[in-house]
N, C-alpha and C. Protein backbone atom coordinates (compact mmCIF):
# COMPACT_ATOMS: atom_id res chain seq x y z
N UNK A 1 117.24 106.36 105.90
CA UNK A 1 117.26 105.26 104.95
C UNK A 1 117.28 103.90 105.66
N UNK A 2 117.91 103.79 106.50
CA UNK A 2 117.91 102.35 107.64
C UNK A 2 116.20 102.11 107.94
N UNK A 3 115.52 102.84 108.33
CA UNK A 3 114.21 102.74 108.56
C UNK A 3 113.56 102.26 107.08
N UNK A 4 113.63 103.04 106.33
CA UNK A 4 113.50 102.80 105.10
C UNK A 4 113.77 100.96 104.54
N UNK A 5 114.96 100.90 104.87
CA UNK A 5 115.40 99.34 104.57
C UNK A 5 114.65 98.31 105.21
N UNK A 6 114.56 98.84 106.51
CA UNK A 6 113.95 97.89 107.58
C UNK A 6 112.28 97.40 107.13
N UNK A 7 111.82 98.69 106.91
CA UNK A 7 109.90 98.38 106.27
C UNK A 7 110.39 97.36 104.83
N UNK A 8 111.10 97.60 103.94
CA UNK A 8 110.99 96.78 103.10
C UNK A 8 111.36 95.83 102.94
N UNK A 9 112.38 95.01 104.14
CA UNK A 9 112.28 93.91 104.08
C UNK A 9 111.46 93.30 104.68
N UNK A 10 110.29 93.84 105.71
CA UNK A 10 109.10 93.72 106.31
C UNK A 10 108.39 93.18 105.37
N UNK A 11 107.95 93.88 103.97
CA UNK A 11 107.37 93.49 102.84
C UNK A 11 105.74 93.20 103.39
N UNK A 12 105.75 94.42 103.88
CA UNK A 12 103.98 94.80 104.71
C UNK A 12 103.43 96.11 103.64
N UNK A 13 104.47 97.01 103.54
CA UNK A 13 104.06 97.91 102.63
C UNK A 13 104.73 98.22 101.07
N UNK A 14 104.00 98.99 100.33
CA UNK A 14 104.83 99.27 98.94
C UNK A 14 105.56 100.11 99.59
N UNK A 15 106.66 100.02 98.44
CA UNK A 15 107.63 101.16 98.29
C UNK A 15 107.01 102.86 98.24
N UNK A 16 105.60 102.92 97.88
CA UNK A 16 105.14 104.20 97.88
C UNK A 16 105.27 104.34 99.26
N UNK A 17 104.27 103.26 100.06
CA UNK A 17 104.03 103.49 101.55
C UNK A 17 105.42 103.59 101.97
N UNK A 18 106.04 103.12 101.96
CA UNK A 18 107.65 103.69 102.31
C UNK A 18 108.04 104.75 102.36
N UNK A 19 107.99 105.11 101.31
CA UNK A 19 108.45 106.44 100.85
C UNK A 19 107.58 107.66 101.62
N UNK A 20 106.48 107.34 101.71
CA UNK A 20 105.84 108.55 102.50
C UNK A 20 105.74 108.40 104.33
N UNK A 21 105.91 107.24 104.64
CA UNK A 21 105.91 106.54 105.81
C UNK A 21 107.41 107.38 106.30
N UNK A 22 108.17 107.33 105.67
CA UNK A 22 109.88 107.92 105.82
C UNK A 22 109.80 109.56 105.60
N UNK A 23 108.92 110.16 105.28
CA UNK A 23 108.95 111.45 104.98
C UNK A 23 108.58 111.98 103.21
N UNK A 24 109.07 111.00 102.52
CA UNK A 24 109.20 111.67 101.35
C UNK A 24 107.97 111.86 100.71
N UNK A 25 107.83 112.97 100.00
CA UNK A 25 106.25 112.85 99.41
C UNK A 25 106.47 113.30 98.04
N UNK A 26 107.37 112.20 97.30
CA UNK A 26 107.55 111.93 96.25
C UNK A 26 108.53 110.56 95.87
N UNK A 27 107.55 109.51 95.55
CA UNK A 27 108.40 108.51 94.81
C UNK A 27 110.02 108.08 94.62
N UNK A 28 109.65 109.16 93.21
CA UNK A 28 110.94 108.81 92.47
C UNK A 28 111.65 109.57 93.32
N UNK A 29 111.49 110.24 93.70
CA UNK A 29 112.84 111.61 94.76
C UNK A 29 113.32 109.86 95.62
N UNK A 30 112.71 109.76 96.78
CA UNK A 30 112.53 108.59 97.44
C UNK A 30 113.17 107.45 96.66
N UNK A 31 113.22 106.79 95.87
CA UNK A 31 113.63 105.94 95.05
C UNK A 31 114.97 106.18 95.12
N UNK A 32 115.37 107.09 94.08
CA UNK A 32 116.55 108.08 93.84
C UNK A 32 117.68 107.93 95.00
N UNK A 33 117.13 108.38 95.79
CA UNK A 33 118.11 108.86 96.94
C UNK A 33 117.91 107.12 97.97
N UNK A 34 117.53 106.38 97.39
CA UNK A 34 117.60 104.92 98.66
C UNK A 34 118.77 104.11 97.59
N UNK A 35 118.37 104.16 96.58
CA UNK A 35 119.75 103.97 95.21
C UNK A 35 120.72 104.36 95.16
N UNK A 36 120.93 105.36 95.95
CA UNK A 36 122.44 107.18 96.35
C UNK A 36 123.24 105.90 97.08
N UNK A 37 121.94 105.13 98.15
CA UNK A 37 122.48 104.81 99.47
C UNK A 37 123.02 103.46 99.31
N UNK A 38 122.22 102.66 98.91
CA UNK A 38 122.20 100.99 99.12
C UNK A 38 122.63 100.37 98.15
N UNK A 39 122.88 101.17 96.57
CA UNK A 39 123.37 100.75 94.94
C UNK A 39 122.20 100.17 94.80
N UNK A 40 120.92 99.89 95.31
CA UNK A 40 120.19 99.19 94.14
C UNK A 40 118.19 99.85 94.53
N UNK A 41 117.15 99.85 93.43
CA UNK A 41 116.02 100.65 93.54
C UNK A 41 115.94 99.74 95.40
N UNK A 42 114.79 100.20 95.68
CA UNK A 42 113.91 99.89 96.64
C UNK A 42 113.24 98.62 96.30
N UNK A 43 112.60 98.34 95.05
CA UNK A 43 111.99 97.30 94.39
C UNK A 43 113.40 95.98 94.83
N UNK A 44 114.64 96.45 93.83
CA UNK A 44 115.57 95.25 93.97
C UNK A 44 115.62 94.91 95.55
N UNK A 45 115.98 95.71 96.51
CA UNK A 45 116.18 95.82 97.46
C UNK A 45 115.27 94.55 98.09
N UNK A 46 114.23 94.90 97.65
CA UNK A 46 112.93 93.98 98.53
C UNK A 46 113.18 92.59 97.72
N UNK A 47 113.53 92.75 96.89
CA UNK A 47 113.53 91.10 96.22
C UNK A 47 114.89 90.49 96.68
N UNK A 48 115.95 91.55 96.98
CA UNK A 48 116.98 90.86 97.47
C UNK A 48 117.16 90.03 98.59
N UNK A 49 116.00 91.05 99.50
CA UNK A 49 116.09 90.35 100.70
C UNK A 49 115.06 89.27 101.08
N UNK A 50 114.08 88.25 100.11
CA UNK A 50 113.49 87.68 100.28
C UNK A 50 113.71 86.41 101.12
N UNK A 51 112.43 86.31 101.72
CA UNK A 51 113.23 84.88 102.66
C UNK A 51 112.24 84.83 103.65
C-alpha cells in the first residue's frame, strides 16, 4: 500500500493503473483494501494530497 500511496500522489497514473501496477487485478478489491489502510478511497487520497 505505501507504493500504492506513493504513485498517487505522483498523479502520473489512474487509480486503475495503480491498482494493477501494485498487483491487484481488480479495482474495487484494490480500492477496498487502500480504504482498510489509509481511511479514505484512492480518489480522496489523490485529491488530498494535491500540491
Amino acid at each position: 500500500m505505501q507504493q500504492a500511496a506513493a504513485l498517487l500522489k505522483e498523479k502520473k497514473l489512474t487509480v486503475s493503473e495503480v491498482a494493477y501496477a501494485t498487483g491487484y487485478t481488480n479495482q474495487s478489491h484494490f480500492s477496498s483494501s487502500f480504504k482498510e489502510v489509509h481511511g479514505m478511497s484512492p480518489k480522496e487520497y489523490m485529491l488530498a494530497h494535491q500540491g
